[in-house]
N, C-alpha and C. Protein backbone atom coordinates (compact mmCIF):
# COMPACT_ATOMS: atom_id res chain seq x y z
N UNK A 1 58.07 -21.89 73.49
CA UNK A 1 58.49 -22.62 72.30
C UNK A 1 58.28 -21.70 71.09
N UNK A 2 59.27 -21.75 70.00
CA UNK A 2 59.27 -21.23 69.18
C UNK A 2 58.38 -21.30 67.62
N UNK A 3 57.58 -22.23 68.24
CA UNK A 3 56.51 -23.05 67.04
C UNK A 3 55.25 -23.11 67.73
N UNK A 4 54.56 -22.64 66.76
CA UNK A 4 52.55 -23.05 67.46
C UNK A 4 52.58 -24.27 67.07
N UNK A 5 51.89 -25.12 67.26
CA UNK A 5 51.10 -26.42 67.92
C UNK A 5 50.39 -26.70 66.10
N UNK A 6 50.38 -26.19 65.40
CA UNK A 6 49.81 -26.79 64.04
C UNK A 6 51.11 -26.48 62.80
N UNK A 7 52.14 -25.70 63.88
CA UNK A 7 53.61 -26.24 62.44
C UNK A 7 54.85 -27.08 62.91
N UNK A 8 54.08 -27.97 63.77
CA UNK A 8 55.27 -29.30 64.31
C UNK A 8 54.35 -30.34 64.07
N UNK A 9 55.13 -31.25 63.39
CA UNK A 9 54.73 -32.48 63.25
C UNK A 9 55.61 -33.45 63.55
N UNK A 10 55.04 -34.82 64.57
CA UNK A 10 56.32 -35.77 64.72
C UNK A 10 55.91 -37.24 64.81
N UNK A 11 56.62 -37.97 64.56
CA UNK A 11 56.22 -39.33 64.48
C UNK A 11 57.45 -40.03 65.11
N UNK A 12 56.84 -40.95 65.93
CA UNK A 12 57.97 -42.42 66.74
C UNK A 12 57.64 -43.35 65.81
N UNK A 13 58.82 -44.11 65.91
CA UNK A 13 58.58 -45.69 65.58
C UNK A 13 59.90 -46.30 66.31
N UNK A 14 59.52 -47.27 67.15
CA UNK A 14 59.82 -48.48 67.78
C UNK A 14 60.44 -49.89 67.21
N UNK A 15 61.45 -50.25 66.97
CA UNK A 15 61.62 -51.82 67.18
C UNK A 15 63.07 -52.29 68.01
N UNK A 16 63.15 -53.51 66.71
CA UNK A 16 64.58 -54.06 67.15
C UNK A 16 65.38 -54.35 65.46
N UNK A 17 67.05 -53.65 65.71
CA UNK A 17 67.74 -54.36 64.72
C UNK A 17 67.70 -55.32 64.06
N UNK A 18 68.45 -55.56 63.47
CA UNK A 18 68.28 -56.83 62.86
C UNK A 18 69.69 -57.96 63.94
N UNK A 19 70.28 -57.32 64.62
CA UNK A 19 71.09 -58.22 65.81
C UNK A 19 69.77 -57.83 67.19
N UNK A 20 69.11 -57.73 67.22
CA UNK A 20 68.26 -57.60 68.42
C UNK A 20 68.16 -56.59 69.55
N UNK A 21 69.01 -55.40 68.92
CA UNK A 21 69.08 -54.19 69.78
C UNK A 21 67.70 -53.33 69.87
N UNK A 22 67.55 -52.71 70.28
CA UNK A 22 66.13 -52.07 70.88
C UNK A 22 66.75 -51.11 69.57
N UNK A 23 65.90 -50.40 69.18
CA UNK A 23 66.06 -48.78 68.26
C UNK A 23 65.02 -48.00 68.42
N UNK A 24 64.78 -46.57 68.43
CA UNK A 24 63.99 -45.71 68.63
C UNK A 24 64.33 -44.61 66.98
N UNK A 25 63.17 -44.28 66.26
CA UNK A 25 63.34 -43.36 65.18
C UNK A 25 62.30 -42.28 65.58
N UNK A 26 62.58 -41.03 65.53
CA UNK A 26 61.71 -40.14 65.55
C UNK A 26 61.81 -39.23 64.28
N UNK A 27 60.74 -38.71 63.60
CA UNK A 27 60.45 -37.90 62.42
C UNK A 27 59.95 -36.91 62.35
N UNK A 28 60.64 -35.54 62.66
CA UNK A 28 60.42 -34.40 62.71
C UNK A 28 60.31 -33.55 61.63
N UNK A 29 59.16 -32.71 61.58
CA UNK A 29 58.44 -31.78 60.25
C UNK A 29 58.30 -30.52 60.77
N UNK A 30 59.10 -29.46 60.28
CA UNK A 30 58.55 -28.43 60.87
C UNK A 30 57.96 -27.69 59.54
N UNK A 31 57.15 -26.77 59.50
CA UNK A 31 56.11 -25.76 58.47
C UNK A 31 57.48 -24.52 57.83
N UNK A 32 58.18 -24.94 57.00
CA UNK A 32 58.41 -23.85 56.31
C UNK A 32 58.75 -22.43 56.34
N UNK A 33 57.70 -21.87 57.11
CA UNK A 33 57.22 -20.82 57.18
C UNK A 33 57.69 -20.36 58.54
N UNK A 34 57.51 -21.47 59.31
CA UNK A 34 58.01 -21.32 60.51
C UNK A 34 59.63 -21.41 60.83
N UNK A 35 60.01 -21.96 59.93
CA UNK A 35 61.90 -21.81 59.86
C UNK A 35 62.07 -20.78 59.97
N UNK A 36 61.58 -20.36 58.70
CA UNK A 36 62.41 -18.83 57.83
C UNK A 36 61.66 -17.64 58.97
N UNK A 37 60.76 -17.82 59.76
CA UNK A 37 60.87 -16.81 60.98
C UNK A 37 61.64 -16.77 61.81
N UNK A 38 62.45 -17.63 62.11
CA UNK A 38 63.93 -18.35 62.88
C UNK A 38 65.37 -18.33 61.79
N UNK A 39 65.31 -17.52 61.05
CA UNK A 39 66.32 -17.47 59.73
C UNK A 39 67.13 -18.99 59.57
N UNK A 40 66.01 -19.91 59.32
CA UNK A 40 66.81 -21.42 59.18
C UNK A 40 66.29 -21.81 57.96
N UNK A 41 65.41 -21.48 56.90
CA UNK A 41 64.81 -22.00 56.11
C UNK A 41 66.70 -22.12 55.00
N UNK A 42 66.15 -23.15 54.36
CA UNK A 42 67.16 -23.11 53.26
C UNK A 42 67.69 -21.93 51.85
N UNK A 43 66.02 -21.69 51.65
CA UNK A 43 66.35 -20.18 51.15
C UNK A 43 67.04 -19.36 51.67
N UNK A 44 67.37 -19.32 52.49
CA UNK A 44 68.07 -17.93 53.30
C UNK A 44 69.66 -18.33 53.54
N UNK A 45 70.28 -17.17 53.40
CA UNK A 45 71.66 -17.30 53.30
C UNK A 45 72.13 -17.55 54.26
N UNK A 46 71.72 -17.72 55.29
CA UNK A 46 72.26 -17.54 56.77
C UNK A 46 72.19 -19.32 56.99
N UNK A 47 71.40 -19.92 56.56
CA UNK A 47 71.14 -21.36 56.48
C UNK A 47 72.24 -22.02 55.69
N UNK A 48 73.09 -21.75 55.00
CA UNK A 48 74.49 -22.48 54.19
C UNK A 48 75.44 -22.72 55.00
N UNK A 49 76.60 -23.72 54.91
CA UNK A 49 77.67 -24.37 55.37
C UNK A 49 78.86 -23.26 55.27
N UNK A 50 79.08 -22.81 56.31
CA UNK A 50 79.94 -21.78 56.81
C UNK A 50 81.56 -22.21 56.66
N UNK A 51 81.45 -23.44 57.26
CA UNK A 51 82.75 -24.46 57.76
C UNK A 51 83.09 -25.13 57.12
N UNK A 52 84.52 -25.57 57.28
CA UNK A 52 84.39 -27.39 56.22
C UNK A 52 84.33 -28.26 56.78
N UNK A 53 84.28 -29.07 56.25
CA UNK A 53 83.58 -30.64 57.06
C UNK A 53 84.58 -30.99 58.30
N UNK A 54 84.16 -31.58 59.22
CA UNK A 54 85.74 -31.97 60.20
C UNK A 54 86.32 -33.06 59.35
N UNK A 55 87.78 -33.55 59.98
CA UNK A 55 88.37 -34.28 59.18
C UNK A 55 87.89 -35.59 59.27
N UNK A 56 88.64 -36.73 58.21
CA UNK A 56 88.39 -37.93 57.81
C UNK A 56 87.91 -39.01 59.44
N UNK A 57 88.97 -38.50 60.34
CA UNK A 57 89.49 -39.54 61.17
C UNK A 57 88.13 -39.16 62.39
N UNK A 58 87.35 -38.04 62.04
CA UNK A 58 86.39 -37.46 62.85
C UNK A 58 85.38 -38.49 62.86
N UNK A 59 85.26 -38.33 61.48
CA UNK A 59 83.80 -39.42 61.16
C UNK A 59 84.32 -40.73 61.55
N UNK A 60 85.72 -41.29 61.51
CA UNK A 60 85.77 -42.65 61.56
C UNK A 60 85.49 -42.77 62.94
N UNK A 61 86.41 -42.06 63.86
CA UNK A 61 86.09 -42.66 65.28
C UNK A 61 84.64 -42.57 65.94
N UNK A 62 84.18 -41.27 65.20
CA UNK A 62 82.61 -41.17 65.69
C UNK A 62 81.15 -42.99 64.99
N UNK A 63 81.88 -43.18 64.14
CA UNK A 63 81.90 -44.85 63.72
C UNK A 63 82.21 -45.59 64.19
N UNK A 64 83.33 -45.48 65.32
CA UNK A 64 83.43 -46.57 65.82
C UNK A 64 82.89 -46.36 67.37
N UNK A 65 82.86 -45.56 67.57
CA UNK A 65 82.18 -45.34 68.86
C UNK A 65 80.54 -45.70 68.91
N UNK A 66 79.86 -45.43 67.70
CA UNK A 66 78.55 -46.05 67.39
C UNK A 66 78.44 -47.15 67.57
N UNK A 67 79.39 -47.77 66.98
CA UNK A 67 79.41 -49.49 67.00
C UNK A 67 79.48 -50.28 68.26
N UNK A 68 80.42 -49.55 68.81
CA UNK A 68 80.54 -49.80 70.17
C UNK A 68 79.47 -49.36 71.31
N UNK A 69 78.64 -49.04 71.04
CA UNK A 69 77.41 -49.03 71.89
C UNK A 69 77.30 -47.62 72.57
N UNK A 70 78.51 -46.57 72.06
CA UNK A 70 78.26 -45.57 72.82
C UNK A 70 77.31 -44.81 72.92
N UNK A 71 76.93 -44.51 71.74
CA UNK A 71 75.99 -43.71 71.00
C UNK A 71 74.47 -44.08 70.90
């Protein structure tokens, strides 16, 4: 693994929607310091949006496929 054991931090949390679906959230922290040894920190140029966004109809169907339980 590309991280020591004191620059990951993570947290679960557990419930249900508000229609009664199960949900899972996880909250991932990584140290800073430890990015930009992996050239991902935001300072670094290599970390900026290369591409342009996909199109409109990308996000919609990926919306509706959520809804629909795929996801």
């Amino acid at each position: 693994m590309p991280f020591a054991v004191d620059e990951v931090r993570y947290s679960q949390a557990c419930g249900r929607d508000a229609d009664g679906h199960p949900r899972a959230w996880i909250d991932i922290r990584i140290r800073a310091a430890a990015l930009r040894r992996l050239g991902l920190h935001p300072d670094q140029p290599t970390s900026v949006v290369t591409a342009p966004s996909p199109p409109g109809w990308w996000h919609a169907a990926a919306e509706r496929a959520r809804s629909r339980g795929k996801y």
